[in-house]
C-alpha atoms as a PDB file:
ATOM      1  CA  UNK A   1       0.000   0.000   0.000  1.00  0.00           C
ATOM      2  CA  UNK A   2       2.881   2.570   0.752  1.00  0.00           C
ATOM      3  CA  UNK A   3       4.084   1.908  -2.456  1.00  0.00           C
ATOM      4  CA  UNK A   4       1.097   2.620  -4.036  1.00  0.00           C
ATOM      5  CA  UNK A   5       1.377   5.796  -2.117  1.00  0.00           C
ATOM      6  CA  UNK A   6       4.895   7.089  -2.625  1.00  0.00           C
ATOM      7  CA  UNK A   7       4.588   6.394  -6.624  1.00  0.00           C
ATOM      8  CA  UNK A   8       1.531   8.110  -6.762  1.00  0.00           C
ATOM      9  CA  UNK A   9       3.213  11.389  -5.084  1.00  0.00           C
ATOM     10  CA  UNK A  10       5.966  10.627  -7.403  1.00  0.00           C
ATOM     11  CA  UNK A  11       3.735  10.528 -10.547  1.00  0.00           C
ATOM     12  CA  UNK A  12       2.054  13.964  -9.194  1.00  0.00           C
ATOM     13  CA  UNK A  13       5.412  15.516  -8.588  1.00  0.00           C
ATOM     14  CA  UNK A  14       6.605  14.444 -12.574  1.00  0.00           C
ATOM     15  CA  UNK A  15       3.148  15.581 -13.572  1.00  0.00           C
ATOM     16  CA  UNK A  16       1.281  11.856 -14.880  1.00  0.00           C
ATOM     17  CA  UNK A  17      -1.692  12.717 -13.475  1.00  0.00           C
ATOM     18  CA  UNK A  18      -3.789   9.760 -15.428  1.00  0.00           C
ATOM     19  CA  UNK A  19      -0.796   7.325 -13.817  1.00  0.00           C
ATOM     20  CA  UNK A  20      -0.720   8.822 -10.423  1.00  0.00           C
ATOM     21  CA  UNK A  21      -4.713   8.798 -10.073  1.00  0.00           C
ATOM     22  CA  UNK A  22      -4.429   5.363 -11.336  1.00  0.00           C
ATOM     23  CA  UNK A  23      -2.176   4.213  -8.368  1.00  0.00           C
ATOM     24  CA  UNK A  24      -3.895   6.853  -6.048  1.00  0.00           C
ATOM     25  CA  UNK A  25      -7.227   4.165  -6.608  1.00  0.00           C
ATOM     26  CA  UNK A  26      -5.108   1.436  -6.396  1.00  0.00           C
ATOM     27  CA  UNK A  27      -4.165   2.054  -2.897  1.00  0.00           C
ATOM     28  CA  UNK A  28      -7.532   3.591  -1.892  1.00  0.00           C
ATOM     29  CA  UNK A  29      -9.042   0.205  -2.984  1.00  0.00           C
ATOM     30  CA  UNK A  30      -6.326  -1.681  -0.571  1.00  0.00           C
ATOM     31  CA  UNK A  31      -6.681   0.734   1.826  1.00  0.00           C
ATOM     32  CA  UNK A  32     -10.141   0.028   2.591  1.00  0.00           C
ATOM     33  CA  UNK A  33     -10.055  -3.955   2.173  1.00  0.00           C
ATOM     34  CA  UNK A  34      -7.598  -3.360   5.404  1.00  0.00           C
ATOM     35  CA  UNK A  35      -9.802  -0.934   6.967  1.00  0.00           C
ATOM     36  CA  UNK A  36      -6.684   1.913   6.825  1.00  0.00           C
ATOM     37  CA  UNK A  37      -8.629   5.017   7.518  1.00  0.00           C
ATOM     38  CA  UNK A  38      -5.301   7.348   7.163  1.00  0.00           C
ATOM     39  CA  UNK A  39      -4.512   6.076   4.092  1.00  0.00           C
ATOM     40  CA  UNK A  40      -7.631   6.275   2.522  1.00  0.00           C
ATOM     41  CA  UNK A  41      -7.877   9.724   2.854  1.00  0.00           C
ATOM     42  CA  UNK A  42      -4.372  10.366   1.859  1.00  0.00           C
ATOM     43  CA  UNK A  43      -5.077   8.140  -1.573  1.00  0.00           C
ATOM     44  CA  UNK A  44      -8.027  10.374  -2.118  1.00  0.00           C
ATOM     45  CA  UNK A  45      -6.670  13.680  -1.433  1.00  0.00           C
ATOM     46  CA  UNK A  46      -3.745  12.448  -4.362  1.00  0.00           C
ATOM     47  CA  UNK A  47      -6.788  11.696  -6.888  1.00  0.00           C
ATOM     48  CA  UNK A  48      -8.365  15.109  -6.002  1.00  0.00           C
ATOM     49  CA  UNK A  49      -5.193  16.671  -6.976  1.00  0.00           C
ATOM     50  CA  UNK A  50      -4.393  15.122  -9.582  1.00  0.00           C
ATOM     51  CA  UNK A  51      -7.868  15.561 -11.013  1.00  0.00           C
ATOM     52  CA  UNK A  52      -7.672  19.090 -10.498  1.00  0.00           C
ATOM     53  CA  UNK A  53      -4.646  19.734 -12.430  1.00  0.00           C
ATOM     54  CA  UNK A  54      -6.469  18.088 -14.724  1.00  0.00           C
ATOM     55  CA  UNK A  55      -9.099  20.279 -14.595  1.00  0.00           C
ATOM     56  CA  UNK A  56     -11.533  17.673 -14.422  1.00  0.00           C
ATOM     57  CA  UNK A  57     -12.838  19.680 -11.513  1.00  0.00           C
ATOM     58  CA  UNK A  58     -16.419  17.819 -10.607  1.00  0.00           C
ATOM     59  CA  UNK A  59     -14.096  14.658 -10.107  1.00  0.00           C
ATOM     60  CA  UNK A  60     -11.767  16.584  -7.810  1.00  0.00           C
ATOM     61  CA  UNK A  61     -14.299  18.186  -6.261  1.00  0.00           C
ATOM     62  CA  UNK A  62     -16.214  14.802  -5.208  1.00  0.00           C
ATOM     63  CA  UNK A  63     -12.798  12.435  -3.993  1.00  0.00           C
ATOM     64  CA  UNK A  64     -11.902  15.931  -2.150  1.00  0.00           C
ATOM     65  CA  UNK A  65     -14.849  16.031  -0.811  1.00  0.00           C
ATOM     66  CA  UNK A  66     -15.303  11.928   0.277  1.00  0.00           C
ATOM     67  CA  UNK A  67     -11.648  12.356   1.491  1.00  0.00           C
ATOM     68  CA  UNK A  68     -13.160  15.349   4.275  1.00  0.00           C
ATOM     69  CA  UNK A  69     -16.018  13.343   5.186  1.00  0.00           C
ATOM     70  CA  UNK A  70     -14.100  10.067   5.537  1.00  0.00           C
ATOM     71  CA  UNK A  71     -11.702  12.217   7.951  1.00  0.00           C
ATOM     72  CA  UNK A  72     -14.108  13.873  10.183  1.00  0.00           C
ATOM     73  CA  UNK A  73     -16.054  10.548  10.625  1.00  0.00           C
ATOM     74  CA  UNK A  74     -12.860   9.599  12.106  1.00  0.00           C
ATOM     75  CA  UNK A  75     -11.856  12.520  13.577  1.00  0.00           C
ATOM     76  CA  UNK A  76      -8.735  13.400  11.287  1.00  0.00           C
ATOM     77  CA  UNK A  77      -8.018  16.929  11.567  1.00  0.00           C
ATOM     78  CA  UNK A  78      -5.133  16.954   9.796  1.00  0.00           C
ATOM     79  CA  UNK A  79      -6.283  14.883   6.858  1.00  0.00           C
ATOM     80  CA  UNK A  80      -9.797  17.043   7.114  1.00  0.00           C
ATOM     81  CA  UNK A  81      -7.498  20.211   6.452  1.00  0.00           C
ATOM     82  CA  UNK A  82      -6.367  18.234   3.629  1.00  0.00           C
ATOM     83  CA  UNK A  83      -9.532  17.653   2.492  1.00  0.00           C
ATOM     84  CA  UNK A  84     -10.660  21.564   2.999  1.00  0.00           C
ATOM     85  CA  UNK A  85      -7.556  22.936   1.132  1.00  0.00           C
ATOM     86  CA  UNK A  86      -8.309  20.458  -2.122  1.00  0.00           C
ATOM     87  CA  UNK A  87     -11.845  21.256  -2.009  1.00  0.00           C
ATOM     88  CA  UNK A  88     -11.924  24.946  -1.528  1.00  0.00           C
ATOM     89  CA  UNK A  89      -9.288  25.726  -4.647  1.00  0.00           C
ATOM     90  CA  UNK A  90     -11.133  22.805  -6.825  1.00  0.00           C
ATOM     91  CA  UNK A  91     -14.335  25.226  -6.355  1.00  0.00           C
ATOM     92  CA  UNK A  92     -12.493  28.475  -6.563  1.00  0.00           C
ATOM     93  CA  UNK A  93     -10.687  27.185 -10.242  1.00  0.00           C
ATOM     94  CA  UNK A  94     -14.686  25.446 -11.180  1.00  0.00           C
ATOM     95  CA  UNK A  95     -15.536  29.379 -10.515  1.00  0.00           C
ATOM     96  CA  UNK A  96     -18.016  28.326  -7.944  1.00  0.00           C
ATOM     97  CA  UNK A  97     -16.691  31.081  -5.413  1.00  0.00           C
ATOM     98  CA  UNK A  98     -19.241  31.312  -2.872  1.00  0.00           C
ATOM     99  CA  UNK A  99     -19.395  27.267  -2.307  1.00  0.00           C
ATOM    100  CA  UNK A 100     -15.147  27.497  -2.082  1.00  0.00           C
ATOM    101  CA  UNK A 101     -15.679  30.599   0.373  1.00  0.00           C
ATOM    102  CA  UNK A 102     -17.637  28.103   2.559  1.00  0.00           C
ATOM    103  CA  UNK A 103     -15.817  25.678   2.768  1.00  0.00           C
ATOM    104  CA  UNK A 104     -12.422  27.525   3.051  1.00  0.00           C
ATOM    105  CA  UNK A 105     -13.698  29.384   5.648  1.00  0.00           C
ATOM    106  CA  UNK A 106     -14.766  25.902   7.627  1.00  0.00           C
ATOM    107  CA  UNK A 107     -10.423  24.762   6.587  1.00  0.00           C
ATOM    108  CA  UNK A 108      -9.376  28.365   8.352  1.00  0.00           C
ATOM    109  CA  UNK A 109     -11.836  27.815  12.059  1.00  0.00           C
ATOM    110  CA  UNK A 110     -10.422  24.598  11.897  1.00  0.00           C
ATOM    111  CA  UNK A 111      -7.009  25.263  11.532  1.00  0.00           C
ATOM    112  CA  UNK A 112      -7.251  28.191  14.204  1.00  0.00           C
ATOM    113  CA  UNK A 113      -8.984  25.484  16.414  1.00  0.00           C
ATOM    114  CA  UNK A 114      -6.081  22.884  16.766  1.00  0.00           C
ATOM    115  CA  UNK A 115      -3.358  26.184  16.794  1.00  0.00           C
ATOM    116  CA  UNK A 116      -1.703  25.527  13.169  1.00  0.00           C
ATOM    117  CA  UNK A 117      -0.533  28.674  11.566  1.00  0.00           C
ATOM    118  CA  UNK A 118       0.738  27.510   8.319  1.00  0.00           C
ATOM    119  CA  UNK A 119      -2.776  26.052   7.475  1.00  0.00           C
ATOM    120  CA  UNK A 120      -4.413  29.200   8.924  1.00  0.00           C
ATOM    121  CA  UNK A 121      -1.955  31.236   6.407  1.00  0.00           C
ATOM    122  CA  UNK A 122      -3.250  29.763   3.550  1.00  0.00           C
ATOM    123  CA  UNK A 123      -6.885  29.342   4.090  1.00  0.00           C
ATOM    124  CA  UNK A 124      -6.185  33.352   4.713  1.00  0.00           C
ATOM    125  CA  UNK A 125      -4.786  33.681   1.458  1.00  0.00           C
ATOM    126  CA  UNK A 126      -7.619  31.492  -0.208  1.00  0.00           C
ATOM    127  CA  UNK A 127      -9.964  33.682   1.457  1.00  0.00           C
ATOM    128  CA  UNK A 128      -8.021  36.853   0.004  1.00  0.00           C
ATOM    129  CA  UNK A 129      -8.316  35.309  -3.881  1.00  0.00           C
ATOM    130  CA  UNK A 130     -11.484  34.520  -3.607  1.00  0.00           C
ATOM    131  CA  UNK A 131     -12.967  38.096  -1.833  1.00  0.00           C
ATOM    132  CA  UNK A 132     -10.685  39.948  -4.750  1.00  0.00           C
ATOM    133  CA  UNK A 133     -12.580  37.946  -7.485  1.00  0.00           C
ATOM    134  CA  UNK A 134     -16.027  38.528  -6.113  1.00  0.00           C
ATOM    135  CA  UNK A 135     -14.823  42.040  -5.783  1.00  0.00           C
ATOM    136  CA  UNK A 136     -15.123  42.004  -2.125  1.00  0.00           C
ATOM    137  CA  UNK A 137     -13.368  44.137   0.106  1.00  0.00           C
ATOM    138  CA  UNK A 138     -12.354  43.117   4.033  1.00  0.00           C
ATOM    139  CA  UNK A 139     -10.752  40.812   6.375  1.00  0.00           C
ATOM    140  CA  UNK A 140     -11.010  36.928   6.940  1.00  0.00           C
ATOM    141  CA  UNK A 141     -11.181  35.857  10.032  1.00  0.00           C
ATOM    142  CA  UNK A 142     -11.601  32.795  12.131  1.00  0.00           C
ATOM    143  CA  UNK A 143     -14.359  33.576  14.080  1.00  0.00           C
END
């Protein structure tokens, strides 16, 4: 399985998307005949990305958005941050702004509610892109 995993980020880094969703499903299928919750959501967080560089952004959105759910049935904060971070930029490229406002917004609370700043910096800067293309002026913040 964690060679299904490590090629797949491989394949993503070297940009074969097709190959590294390929082994990203792979591993998600394995990963949930041996009931690995981690790895299920990381496998699915490396198909939403590579979908989304495919622009194939309804398929992105939904493994992004299985990956969250899987994750905060489980209580996976880190791999739920994931989860927000994939989802909210597969909206904001799909142009759906308001949905990806949502949902980034939900990524920044819950990076300010386990204390990590480097997740809180860029659901700030998510936030930022996506007020400046509604034409919105202001401040997120995490309350």
């Amino acid at each position: 399985m964690s060679a299904h995993g490590r090629l797949a980020q491989i394949l993503l880094r070297l940009q074969m998307f097709d190959d590294a969703i390929a082994h990203a499903i792979e591993g998600y299928v394995l990963a949930c005949s041996l009931g690995q919750v981690r790895e299920q959501v990381s496998f699915k967080i490396d198909v939403a990305n590579a979908l989304m560089w495919l622009k194939r952004y309804d398929d992105a959105i939904e493994a992004a958005s299985l990956a969250g759910q899987i994750a905060r049935g489980h209580q996976m904060v880190e791999g739920d941050l994931k989860a927000y971070g994939v989802l909210g930029r597969c909206l904001m490229l799909s142009e759906r702004l308001d949905e990806a406002y949502t949902v980034v917004l939900s990524g920044l609370k819950a990076a300010h509610e386990i204390g990590d700043v480097y997740e809180q910096a860029v659901f700030h800067l998510d936030l930022a892109v996506i007020n400046q293309r509604l034409g919105k002026q202001g401040r997120a913040t995490a309350t």
